[in-house]
Protein backbone atom coordinates (compact mmCIF):
# COMPACT_ATOMS: atom_id res chain seq x y z
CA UNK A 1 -4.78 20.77 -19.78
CA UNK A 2 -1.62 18.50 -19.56
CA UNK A 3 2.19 18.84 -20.43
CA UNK A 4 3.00 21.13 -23.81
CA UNK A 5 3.31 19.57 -27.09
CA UNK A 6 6.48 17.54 -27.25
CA UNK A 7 7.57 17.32 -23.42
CA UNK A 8 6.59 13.78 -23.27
CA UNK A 9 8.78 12.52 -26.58
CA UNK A 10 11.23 14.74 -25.20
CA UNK A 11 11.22 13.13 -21.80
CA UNK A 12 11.06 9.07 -23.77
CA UNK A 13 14.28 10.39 -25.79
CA UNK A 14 16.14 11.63 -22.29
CA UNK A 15 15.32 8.30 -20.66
CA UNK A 16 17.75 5.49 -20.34
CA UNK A 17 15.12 2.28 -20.09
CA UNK A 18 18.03 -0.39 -19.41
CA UNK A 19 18.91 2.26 -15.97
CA UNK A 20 15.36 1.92 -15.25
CA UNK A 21 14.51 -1.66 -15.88
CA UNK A 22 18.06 -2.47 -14.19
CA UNK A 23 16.34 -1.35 -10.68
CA UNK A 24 13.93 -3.71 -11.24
CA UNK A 25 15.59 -6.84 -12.93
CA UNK A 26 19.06 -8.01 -13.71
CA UNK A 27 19.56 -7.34 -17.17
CA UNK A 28 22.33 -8.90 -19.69
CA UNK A 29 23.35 -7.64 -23.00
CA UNK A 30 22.43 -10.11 -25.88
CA UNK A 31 23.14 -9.02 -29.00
CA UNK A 32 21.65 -5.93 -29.31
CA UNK A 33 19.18 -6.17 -26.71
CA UNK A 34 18.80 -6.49 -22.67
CA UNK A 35 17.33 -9.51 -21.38
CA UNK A 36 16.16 -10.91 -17.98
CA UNK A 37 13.57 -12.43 -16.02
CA UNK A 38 10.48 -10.82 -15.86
CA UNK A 39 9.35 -8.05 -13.11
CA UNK A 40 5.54 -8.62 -13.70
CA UNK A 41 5.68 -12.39 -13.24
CA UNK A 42 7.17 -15.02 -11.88
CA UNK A 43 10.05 -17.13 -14.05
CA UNK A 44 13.12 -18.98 -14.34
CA UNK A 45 14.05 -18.97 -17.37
CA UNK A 46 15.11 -14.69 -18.89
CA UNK A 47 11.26 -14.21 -20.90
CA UNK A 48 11.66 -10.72 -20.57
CA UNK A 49 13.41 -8.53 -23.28
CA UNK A 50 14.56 -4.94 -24.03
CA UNK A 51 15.30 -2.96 -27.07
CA UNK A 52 17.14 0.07 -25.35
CA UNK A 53 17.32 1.45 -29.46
CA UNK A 54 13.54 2.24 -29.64
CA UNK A 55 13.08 2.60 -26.09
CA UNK A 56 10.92 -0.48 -25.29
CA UNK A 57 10.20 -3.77 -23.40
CA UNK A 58 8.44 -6.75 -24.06
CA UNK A 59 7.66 -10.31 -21.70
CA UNK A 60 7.50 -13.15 -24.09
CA UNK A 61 5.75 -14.86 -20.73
CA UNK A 62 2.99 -12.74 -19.46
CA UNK A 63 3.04 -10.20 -22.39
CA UNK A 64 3.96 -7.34 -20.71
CA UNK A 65 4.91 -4.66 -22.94
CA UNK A 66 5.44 -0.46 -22.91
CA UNK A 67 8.51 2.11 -22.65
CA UNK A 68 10.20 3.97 -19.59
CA UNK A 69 6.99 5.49 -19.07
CA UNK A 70 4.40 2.69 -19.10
CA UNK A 71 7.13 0.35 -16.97
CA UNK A 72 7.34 3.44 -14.10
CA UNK A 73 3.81 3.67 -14.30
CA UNK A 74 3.39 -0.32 -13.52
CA UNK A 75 5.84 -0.97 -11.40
CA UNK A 76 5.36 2.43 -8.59
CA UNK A 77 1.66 2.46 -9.69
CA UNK A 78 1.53 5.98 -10.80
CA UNK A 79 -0.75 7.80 -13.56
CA UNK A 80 0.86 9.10 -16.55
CA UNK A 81 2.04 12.37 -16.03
CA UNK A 82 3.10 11.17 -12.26
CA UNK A 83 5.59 8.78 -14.10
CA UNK A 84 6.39 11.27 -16.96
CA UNK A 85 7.43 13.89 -14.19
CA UNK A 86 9.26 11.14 -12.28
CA UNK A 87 11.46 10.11 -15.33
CA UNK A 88 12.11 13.71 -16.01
CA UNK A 89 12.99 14.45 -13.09
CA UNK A 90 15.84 12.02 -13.00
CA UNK A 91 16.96 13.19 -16.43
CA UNK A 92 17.06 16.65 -15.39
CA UNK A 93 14.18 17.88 -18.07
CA UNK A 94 12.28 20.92 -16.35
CA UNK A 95 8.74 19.97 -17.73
CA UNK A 96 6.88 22.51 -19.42
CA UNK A 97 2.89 22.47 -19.11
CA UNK A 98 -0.31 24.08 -20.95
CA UNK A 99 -1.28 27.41 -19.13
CA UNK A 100 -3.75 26.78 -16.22
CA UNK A 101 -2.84 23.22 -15.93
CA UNK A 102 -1.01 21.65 -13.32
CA UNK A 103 -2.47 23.53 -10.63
CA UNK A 104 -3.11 19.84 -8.42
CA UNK A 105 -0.02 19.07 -8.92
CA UNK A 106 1.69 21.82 -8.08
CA UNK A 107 -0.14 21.99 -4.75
CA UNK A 108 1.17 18.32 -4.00
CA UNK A 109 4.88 19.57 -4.94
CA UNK A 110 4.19 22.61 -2.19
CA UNK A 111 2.84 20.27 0.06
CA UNK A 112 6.20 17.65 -0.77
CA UNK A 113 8.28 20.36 -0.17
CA UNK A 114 6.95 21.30 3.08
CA UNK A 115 7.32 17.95 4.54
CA UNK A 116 10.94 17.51 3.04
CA UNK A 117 11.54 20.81 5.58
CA UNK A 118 9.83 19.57 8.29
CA UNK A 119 11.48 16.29 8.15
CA UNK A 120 14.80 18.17 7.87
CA UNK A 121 13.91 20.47 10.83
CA UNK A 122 12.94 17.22 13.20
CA UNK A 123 16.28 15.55 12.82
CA UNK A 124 18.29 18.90 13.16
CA UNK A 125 16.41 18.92 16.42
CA UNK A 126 17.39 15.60 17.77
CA UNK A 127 21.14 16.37 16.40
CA UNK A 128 21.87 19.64 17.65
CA UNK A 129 19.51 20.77 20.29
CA UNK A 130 20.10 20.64 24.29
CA UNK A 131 15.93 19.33 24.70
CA UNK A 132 16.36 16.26 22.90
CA UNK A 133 19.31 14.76 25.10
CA UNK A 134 16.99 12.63 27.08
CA UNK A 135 16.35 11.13 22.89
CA UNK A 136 19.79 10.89 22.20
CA UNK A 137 20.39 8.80 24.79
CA UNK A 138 17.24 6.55 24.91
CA UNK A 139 18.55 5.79 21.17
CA UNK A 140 22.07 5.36 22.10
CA UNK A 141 20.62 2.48 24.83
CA UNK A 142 18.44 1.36 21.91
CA UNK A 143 22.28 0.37 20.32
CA UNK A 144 20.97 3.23 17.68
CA UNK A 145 24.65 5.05 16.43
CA UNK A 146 25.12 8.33 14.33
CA UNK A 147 25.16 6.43 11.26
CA UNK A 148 21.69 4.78 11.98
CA UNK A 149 20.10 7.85 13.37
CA UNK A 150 21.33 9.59 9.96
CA UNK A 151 20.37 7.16 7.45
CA UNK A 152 16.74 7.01 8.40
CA UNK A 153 16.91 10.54 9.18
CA UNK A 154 15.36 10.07 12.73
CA UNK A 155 14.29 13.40 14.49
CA UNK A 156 12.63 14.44 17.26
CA UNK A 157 9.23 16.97 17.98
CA UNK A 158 9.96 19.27 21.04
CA UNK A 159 7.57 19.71 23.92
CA UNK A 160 5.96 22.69 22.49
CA UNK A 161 2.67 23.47 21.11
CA UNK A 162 3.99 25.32 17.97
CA UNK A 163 7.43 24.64 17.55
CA UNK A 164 7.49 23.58 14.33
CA UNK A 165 4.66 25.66 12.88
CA UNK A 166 6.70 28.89 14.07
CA UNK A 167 9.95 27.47 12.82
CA UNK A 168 8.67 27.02 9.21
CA UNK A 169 6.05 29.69 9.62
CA UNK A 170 3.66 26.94 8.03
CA UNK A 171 0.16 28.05 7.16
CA UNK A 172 -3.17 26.05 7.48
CA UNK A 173 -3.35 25.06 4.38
CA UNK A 174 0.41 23.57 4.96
CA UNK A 175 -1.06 21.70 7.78
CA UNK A 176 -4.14 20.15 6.34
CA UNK A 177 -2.18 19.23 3.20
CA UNK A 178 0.51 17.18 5.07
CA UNK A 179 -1.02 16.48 8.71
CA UNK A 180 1.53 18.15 10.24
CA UNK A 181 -0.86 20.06 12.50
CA UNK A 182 -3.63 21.77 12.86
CA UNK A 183 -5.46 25.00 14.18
CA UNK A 184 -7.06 24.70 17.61
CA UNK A 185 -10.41 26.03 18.73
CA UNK A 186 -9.02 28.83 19.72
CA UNK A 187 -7.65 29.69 15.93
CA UNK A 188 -4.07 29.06 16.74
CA UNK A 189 -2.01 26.95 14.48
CA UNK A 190 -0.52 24.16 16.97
CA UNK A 191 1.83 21.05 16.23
CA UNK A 192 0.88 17.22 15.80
CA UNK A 193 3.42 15.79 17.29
CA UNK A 194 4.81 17.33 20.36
CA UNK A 195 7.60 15.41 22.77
CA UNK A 196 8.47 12.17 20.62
CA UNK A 197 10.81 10.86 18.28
CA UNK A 198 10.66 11.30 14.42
CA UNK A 199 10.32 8.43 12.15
CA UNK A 200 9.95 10.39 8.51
CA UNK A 201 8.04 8.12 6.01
CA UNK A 202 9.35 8.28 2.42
CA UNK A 203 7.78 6.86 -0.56
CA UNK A 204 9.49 4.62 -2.95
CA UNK A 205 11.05 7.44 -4.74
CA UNK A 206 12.54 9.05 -1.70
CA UNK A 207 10.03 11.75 -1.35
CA UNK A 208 9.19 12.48 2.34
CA UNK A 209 5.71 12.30 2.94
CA UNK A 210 4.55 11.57 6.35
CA UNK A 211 5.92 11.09 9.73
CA UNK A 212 5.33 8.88 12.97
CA UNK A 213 6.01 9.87 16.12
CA UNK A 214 7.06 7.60 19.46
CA UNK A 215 6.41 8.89 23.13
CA UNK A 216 9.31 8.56 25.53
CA UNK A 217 9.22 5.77 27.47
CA UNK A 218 8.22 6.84 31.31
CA UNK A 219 11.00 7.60 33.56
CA UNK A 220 12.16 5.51 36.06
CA UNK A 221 10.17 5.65 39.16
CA UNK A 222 7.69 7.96 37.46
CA UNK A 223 4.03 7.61 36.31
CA UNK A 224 3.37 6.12 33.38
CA UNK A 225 2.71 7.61 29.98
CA UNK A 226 -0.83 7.81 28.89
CA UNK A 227 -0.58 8.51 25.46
CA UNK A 228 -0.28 6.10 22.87
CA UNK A 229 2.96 4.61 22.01
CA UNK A 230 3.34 5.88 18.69
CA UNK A 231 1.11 8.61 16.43
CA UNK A 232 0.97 8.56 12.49
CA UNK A 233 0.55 11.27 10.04
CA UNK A 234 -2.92 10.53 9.22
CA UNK A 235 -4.10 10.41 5.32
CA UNK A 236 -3.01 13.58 3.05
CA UNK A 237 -2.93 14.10 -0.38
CA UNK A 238 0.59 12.87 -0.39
CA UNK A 239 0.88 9.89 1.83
CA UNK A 240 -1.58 6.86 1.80
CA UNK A 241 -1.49 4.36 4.39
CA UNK A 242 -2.81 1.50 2.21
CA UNK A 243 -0.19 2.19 -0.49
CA UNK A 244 3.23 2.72 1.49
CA UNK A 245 5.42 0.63 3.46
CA UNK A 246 8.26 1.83 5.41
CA UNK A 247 11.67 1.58 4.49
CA UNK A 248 11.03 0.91 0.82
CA UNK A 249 12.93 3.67 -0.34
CA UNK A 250 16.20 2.38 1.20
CA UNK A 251 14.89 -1.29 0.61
CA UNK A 252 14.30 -1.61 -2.49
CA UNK A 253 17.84 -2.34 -4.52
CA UNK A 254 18.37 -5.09 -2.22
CA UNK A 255 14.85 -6.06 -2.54
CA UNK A 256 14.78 -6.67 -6.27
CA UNK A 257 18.92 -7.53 -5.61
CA UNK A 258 17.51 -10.71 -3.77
CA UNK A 259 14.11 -11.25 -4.86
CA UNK A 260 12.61 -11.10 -1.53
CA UNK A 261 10.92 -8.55 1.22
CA UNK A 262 10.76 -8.92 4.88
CA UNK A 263 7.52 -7.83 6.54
CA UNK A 264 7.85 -6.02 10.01
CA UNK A 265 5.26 -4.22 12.15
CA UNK A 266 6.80 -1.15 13.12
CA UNK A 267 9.96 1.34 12.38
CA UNK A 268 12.58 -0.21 14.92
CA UNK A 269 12.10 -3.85 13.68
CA UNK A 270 12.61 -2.86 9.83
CA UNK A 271 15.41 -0.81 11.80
CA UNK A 272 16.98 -3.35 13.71
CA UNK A 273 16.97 -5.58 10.42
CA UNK A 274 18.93 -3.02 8.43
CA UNK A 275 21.44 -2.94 11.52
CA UNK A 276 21.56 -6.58 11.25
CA UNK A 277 22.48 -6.73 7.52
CA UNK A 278 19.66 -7.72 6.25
CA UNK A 279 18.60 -4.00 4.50
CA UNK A 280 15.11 -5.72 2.67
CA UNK A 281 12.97 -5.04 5.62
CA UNK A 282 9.45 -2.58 5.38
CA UNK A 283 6.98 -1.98 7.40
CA UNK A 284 3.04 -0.83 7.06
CA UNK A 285 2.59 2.04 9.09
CA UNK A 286 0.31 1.62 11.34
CA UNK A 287 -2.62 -0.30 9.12
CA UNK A 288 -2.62 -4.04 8.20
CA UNK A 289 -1.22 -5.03 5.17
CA UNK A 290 -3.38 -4.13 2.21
CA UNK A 291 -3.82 -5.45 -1.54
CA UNK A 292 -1.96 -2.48 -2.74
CA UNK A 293 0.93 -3.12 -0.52
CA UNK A 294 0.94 -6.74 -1.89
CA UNK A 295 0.77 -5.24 -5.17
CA UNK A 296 3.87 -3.03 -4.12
CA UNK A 297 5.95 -5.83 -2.64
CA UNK A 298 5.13 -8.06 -5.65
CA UNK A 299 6.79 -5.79 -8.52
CA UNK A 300 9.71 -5.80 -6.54
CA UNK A 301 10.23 -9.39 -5.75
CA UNK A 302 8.80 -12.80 -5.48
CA UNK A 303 9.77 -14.25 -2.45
CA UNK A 304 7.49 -11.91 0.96
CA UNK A 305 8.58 -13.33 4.40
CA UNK A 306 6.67 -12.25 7.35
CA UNK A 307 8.44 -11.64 10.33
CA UNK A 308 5.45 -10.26 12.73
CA UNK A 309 6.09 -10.80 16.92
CA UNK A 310 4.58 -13.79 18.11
CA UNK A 311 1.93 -12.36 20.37
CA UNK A 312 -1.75 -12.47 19.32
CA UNK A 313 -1.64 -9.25 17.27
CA UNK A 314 1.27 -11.03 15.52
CA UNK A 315 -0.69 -13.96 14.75
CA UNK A 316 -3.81 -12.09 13.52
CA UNK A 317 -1.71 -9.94 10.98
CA UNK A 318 -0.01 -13.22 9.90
CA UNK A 319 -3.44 -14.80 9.15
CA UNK A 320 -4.58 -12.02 7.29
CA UNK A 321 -1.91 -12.08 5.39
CA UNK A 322 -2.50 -15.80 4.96
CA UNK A 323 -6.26 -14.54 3.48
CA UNK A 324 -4.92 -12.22 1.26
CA UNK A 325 -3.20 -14.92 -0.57
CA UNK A 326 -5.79 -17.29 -1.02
């Protein structure tokens, strides 16, 4: 069970480690090797070093040693083949597995690929279609442009009970796999989110895997809206709350550029941070901020500033973040 004999030598030789490290680190030629400070701990002084000849990294700090693979795995905490298939991937190598294996996996590419659709369907909605006018504009007064609304790929669910389940003629298994909806009592397959704006959720690689969804704010005059603000994908076999943070995706280069990570609560402030000029901002989503996110946020830089609203709920996140690093 696993990848064929030779796809993961094949996959070391295709990989450029100074590209990869280089997302991580600033790294300067000396000699004939790489050197800068250390992703794994922190450093002033360059500790860490890398031989791009054979392919490997060592910190003559904390230790830390391995090739592409082993520095993927570490760094976006995946297992081995996760990292192997991530690093061919970016060199173009289509992988080649032992017969019957790969059969988890595969389902978690299906289900990948259906939310990559679905996120792609949401935003042509709030683009294109008459229904989500009353969206454009509530963005628009949010100061929200074009650009904005296409960089983070912001969509919108129409007021419909299967929309989206019709459009991509998604089965149940579909909608288990990625939360996207569900089938009712009555054995009909019927929508999450209906009547709300898109926020897709990416992981750090750029892979869409979940989505949040904000209720229109009530109209003027009218009654008020008694759902809750915003609804979350819940937990799939592709999206864990615990482990992602918003925005890392785009985040990260300037991130590990500056060597620091702004914590918000929620999608619009990470937005409105980005529209600021300050693009280093994530978010949890919807969950306080776990060890694994602090794990995340620490491979990427040193420096975590909180920037949580001042009201009690603000407070309380800030102290347990204040816990955490005890």
């Amino acid at each position: 069970m696993g990848l064929a004999d030779g796809e993961i030598e094949r996959v070391r030789a295709g990989t450029d480690i100074v590209a990869i490290i280089s997302e991580r680190t600033a790294l300067k030629r000396a000699g004939t090797r790489w050197s800068g400070l250390c992703p794994f701990h922190t450093e002033r002084s360059p500790s860490f070093s890398v031989n791009a000849a054979d392919g490997i990294y060592y910190c003559f700090g904390c230790h830390a040693k391995g090739d592409a693979i082993t520095f993927v795995r570490e760094t976006q905490h995946l297992d081995f083949i996760e990292a192997v298939e991530y690093l061919a991937g970016r060199a173009g190598i289509e992988l080649q597995h032992d017969e019957g294996s790969g059969a988890v996996r595969q389902q978690r590419k299906q289900f990948l690929d259906v939310m990559e659709r679905a996120v792609a369907w949401y935003h042509q909605q709030l683009l294109e279609t008459p229904e989500a006018g009353a969206a454009r504009n509530y963005l628009r007064s949010r100061g929200y442009d074009g650009e904005t609304v296409r960089q983070f790929k912001l969509g919108w669910a129409p007021d419909d009970w299967d929309s989206l389940c019709r459009a991509l003629d998604l089965s149940p298994k579909d909608l288990e796999g990625t939360g996207l909806g569900f089938v009712n009592k009555r054995g009909r397959k019927q929508d999450a989110l209906r009547a709300r704006i898109i926020f897709p959720i990416f992981d750090s690689s750029g892979h869409a895997i979940a989505v949040g969804g904000r209720v229109m704010p009530p109209q003027p005059g009218g009654p008020p809206v008694s759902e809750a603000k915003y609804k979350n994908s819940p937990e799939t076999p592709i999206y864990s709350k615990r482990r992602t943070l918003y925005a890392l995706n785009w985040a990260k280069a300037e991130v590990v550029k500056k060597s620091e990570i702004v914590v918000c609560e929620g999608y619009t402030d990470v937005i409105a941070f980005f529209r600021a000029g300050i693009p280093r901002a994530v978010a949890t989503c919807g969950t306080a901020l776990s060890e694994d996110h602090f794990r995340t946020m620490r491979n990427f830089a040193n420096r975590i500033v909180l920037a949580y609203d001042g009201d009690s709920a603000g407070q309380n996140a800030a102290a347990s973040v204040y816990q955490w690093e005890q």
